[in-house]
Protein backbone atom coordinates (compact mmCIF):
# COMPACT_ATOMS: atom_id res chain seq x y z
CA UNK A 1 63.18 55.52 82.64
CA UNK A 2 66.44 56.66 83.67
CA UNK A 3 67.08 60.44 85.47
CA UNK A 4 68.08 62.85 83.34
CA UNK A 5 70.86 64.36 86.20
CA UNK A 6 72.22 67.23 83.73
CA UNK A 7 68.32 68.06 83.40
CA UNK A 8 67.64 68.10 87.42
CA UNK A 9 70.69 69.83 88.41
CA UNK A 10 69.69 72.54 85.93
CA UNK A 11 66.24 72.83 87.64
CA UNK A 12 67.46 72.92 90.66
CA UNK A 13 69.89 75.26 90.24
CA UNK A 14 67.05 77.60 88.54
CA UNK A 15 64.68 77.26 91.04
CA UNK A 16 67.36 78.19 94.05
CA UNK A 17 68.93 80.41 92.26
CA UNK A 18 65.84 82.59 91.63
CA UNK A 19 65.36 82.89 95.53
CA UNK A 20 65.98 85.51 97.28
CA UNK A 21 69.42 85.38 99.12
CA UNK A 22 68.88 84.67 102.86
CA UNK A 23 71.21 87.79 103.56
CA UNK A 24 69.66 90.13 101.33
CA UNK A 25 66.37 88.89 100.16
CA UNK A 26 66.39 92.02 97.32
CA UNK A 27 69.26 90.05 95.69
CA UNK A 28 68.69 86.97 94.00
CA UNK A 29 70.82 83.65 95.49
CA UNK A 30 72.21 83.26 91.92
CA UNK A 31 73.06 87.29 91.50
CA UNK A 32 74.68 87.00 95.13
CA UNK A 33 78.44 86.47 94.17
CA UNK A 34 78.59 89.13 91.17
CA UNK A 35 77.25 91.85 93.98
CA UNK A 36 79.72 90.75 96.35
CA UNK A 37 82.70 90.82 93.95
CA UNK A 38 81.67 94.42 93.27
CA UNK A 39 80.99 94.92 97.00
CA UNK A 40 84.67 94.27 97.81
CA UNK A 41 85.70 96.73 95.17
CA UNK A 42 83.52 99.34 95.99
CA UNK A 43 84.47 98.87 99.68
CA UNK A 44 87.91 97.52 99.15
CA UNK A 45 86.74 94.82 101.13
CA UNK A 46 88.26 91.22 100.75
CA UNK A 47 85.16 89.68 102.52
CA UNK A 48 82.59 92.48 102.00
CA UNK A 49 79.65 92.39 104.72
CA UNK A 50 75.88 91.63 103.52
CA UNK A 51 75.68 95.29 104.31
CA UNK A 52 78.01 96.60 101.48
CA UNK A 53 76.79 93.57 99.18
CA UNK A 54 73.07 95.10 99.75
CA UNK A 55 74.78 98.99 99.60
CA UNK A 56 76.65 97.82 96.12
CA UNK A 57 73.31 96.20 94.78
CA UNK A 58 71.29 99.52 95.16
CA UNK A 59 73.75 101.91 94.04
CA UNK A 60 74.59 99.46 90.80
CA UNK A 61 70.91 98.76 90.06
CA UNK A 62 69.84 102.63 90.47
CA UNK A 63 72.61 103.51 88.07
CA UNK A 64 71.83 100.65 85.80
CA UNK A 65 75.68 99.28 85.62
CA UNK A 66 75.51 95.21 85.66
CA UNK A 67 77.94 93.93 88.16
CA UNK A 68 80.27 92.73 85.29
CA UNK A 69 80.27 96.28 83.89
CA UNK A 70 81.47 97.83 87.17
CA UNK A 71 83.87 95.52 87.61
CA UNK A 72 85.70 96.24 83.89
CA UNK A 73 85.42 100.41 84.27
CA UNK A 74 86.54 100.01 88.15
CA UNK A 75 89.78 98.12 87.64
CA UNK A 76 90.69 100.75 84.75
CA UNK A 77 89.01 103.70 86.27
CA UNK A 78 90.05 103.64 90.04
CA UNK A 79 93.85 103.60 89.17
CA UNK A 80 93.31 106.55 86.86
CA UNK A 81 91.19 108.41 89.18
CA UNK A 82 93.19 108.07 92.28
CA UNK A 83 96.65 109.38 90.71
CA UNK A 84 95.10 112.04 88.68
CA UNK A 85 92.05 113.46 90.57
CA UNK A 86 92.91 111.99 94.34
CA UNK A 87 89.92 110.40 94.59
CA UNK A 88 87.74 106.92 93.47
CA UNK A 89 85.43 107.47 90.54
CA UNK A 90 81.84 108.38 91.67
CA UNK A 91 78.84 106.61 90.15
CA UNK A 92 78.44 109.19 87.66
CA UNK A 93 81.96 108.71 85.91
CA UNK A 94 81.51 104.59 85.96
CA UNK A 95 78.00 105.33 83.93
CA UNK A 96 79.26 107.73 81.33
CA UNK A 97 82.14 105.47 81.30
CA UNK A 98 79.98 101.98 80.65
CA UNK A 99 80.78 100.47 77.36
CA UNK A 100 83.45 103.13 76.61
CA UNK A 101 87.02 101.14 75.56
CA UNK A 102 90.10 101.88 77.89
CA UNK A 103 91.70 104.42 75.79
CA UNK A 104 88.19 106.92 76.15
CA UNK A 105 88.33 105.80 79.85
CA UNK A 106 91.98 107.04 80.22
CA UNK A 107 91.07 110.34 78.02
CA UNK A 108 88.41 111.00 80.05
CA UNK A 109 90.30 111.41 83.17
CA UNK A 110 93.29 113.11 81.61
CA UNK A 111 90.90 115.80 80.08
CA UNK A 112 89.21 116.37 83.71
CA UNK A 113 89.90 119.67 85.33
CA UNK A 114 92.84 119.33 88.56
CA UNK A 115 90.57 118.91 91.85
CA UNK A 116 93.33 122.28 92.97
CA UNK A 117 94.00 123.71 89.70
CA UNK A 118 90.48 123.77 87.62
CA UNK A 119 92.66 125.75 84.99
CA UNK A 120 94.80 123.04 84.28
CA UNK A 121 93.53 119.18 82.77
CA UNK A 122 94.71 116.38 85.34
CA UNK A 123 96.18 115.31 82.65
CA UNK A 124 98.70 118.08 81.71
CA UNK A 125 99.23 118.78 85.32
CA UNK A 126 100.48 114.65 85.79
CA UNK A 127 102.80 115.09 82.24
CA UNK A 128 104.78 118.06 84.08
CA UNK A 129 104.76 115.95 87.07
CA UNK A 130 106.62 113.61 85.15
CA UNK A 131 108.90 115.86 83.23
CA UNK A 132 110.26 117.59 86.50
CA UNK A 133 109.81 115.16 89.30
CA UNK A 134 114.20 113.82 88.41
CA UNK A 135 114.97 117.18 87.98
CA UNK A 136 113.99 118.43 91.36
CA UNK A 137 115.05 115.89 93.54
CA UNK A 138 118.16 116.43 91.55
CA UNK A 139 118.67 120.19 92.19
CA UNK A 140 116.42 120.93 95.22
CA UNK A 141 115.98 117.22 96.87
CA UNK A 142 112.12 117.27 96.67
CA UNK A 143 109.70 116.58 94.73
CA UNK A 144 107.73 118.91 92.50
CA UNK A 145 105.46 121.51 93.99
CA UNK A 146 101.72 121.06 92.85
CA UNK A 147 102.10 124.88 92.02
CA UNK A 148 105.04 124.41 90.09
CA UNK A 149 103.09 122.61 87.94
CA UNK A 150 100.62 124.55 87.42
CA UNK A 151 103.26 127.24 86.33
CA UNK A 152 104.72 124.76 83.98
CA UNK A 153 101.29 124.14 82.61
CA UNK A 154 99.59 127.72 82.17
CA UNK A 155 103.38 129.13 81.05
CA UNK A 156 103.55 126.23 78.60
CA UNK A 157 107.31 125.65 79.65
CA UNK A 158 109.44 122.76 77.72
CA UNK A 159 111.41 120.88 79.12
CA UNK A 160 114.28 123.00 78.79
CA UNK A 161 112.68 125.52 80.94
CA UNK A 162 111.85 123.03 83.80
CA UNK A 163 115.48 121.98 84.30
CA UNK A 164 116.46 125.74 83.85
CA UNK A 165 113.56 126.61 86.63
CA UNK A 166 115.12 123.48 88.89
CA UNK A 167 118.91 124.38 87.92
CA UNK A 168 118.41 127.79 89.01
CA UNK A 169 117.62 126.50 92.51
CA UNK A 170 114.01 126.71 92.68
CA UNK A 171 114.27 127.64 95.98
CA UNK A 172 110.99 130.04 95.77
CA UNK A 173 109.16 127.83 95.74
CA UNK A 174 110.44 125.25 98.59
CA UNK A 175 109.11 127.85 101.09
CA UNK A 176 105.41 127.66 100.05
């Protein structure tokens, strides 16, 4: 009778990958490369040690994100995070974020409050960053103030008024 090999490499690759890793015997040997991947995002780590692999499994597993679910909210969160909010999202953002399509991700960190301006969304305060950042390295060679627009924001200027507040020098504001 001839060896089934597709059969016997399944086996064996059921019955090692079931072990525990040798590294991190918490982790299974077949789970081992998922935890890693989201190791070296977690860590931004191109070779993450066994030491973030086994800190990634824990704080994954106690949230109850899946490696592959981490990975998909991290690569859209992170970006969003860091430019609005100056920071990486914390476990609690990636689980109300799990199974949420990019467009609710992106929402949700646009509707957060401004880590130095809890009056103002991220969001809004980012759109007047946009609006005026040409128009004050035009008129007063930097960029805008995070006060500025916060101004912009809580006065509800247009654009109009954001050249007119750049035109008119500005130069308030460059001393604070």
């Amino acid at each position: 009778m001839p060896i089934n090999t597709t059969a016997l490499t399944r086996t064996l690759r059921d019955v090692y990958g079931n072990k525990p890793h040798p590294a991190i015997p918490e982790v299974k040997v077949k789970d081992y490369p998922a935890f890693q991947r989201a190791a070296g995002r977690l860590f931004q780590e191109a070779n993450p040690t066994p030491q973030h692999v086994s800190t990634a499994y824990h704080t994954l597993t106690n949230a109850g994100i899946s490696p592959a679910e981490f990975e998909r909210v991290w690569d859209i969160a992170k970006p969003l995070a860091n430019r609005l909010l100056d920071r990486d999202p914390t476990v609690h953002d990636l689980q109300m974020l799990m199974q949420k399509m990019p467009g609710e991700i992106h929402s949700y960190y646009m509707e957060h409050p401004h880590p130095e301006f809890p009056e103002s969304q991220a969001g809004d305060i980012a759109r007047y960053g946009a609006i005026s950042r040409e128009a004050a390295n035009r008129h007063v060679g930097r960029d805008p103030l995070p006060a500025e627009l916060h101004m912009f924001n809580m006065g509800g200027f247009n654009a109009d008024e954001v050249l007119a507040h750049y035109a008119s020098d500005g130069s308030e504001w460059s001393k604070k």
